[in-house]
Each structure stands twice: as C-alpha cells, then as structure tokens.
N, C-alpha and C. Protein backbone atom coordinates (compact mmCIF):
# COMPACT_ATOMS: atom_id res chain seq x y z
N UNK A 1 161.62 135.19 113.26
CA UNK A 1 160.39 135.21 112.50
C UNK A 1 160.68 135.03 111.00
N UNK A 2 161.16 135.38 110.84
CA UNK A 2 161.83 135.69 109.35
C UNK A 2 162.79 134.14 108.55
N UNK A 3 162.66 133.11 109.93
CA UNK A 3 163.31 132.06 109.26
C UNK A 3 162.07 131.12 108.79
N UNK A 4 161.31 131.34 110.39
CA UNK A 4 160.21 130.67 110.30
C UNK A 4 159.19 131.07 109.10
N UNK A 5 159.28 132.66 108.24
CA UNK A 5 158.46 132.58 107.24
C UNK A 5 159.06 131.94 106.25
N UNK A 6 160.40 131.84 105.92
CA UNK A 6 161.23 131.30 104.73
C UNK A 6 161.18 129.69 104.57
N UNK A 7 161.04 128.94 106.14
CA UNK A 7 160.59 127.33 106.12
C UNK A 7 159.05 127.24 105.54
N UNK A 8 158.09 128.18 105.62
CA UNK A 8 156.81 128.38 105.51
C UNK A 8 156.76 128.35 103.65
N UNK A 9 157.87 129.06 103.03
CA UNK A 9 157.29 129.65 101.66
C UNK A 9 158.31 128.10 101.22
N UNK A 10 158.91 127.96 101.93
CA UNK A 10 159.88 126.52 101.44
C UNK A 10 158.62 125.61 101.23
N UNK A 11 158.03 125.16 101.94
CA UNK A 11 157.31 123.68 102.47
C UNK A 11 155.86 124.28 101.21
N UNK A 12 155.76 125.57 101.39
CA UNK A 12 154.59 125.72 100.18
C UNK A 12 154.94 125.61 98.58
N UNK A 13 156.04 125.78 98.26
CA UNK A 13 156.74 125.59 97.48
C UNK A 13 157.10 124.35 96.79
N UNK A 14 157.40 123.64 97.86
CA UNK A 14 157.27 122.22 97.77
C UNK A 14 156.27 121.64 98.04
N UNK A 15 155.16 121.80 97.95
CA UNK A 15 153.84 121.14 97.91
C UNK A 15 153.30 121.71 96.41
N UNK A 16 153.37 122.90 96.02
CA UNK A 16 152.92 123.42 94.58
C UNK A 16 153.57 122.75 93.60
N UNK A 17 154.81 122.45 93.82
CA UNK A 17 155.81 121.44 92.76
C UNK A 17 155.08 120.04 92.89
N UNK A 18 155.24 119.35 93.98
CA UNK A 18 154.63 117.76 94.20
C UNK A 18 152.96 117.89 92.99
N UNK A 19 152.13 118.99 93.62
CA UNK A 19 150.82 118.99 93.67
C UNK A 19 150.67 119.04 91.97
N UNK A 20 151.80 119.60 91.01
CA UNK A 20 152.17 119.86 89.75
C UNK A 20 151.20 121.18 89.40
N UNK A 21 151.47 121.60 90.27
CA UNK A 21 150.54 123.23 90.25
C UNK A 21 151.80 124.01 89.30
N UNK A 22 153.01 123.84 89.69
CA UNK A 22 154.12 124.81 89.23
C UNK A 22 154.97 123.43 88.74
N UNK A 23 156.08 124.17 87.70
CA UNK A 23 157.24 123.31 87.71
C UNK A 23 158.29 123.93 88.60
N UNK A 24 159.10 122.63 88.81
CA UNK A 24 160.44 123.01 89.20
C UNK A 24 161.40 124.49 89.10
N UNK A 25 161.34 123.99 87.61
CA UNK A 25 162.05 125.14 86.93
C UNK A 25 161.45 126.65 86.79
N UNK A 26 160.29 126.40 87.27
CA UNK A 26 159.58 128.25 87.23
C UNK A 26 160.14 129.02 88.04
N UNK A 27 160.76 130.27 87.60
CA UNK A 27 161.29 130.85 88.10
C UNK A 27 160.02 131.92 89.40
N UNK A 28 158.59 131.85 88.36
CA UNK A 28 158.08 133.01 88.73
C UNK A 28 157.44 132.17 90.62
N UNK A 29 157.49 131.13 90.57
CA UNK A 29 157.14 130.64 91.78
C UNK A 29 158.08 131.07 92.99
N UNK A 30 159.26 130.98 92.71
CA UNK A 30 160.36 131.22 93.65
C UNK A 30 160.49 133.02 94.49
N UNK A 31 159.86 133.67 93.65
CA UNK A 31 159.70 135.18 93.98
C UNK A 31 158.46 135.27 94.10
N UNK A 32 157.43 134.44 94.52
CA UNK A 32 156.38 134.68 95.13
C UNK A 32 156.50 134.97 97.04
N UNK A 33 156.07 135.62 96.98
CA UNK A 33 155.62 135.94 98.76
C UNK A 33 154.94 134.96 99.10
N UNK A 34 155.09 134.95 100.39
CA UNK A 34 154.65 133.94 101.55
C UNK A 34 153.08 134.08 101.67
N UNK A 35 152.37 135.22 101.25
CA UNK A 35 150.65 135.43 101.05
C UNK A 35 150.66 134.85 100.12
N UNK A 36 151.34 134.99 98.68
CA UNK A 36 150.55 135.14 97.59
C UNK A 36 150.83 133.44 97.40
N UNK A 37 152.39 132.58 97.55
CA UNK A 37 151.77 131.34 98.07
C UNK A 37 151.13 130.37 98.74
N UNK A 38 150.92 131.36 99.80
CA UNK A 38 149.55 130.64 100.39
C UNK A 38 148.44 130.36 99.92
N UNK A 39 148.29 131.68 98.94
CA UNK A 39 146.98 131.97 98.55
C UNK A 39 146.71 131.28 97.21
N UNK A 40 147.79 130.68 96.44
CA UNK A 40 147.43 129.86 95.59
C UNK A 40 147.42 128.44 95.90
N UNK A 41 147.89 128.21 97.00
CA UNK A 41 148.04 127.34 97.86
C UNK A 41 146.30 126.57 97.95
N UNK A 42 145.70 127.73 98.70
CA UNK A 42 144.24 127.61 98.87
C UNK A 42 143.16 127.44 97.94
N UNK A 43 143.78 127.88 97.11
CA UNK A 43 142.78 127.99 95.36
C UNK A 43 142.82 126.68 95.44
N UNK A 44 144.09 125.93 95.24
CA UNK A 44 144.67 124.73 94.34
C UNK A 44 143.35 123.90 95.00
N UNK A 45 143.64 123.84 96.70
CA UNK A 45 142.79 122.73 97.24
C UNK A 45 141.41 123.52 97.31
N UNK A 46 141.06 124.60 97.13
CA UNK A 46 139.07 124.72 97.05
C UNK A 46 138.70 123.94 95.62
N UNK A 47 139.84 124.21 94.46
CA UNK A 47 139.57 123.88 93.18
C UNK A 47 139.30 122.19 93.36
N UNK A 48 140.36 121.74 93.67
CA UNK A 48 140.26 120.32 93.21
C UNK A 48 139.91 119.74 95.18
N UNK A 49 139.25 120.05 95.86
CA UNK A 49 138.47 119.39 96.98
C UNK A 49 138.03 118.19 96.64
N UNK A 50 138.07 116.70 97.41
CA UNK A 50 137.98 115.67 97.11
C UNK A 50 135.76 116.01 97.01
N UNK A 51 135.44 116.46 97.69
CA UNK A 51 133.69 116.25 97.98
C UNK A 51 133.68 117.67 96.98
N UNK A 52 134.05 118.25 95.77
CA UNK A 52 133.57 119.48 95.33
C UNK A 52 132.72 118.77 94.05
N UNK A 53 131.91 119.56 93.41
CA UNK A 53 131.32 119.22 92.32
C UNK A 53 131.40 118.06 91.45
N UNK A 54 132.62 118.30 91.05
CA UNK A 54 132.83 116.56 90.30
C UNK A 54 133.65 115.89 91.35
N UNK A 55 133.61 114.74 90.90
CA UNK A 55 134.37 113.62 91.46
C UNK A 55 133.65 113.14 92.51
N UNK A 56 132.94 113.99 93.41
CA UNK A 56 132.38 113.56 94.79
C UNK A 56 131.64 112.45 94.40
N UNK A 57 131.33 111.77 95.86
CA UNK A 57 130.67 110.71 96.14
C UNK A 57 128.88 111.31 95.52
N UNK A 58 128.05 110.64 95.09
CA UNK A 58 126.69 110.88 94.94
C UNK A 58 125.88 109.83 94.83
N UNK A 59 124.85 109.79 96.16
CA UNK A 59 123.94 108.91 96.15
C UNK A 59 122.83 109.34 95.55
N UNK A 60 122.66 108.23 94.22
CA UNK A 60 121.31 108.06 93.23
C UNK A 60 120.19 107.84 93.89
C-alpha cells in the first residue's frame, strides 16, 4: 500500500510541476502528503475548468 501511495504522490507531483502550479525546485511541494496533494490537485482543475466562468464557450 505504501508503494502504491508513494507512485500516487509521484504522478501528482508531476502533474503540479507540468501544470506550473509548483516549481521544480520547491521544496515545500515534496513534503506535501498524498491528501493535501490531491487536494490542490483538485483546486488547480475546479479553478481553471475548460467550461468555468471565463474562457467557456457562450452562445450570444
């Protein structure tokens, strides 16, 4: 269980870096827990949702 959470905080980790949510070099990302990156995980995409407030499609 315990590997499978560490591939889990890996792969979130590496999506917060790609997504440029975090840098590389932040240390404070790397000592985040497996919730609490999830959970910014989830912010990132409610925040910037392709259909949220701006950006979405809108028929005039």
């Amino acid at each position: 269980m315990r590997n499978n959470d560490e591939k889990k905080r890996q792969k979130l980790i590496n999506k917060l870096i790609f997504l440029n949510v975090y840098n590389k070099e932040d240390q404070q990302l790397y000592g985040m827990t497996l919730r609490k990156l999830e959970s910014e995980y989830r912010r990132y995409k409610l925040v910037n949702h392709p259909h949220g407030e701006f950006g979405s499609i809108q028929i005039i």
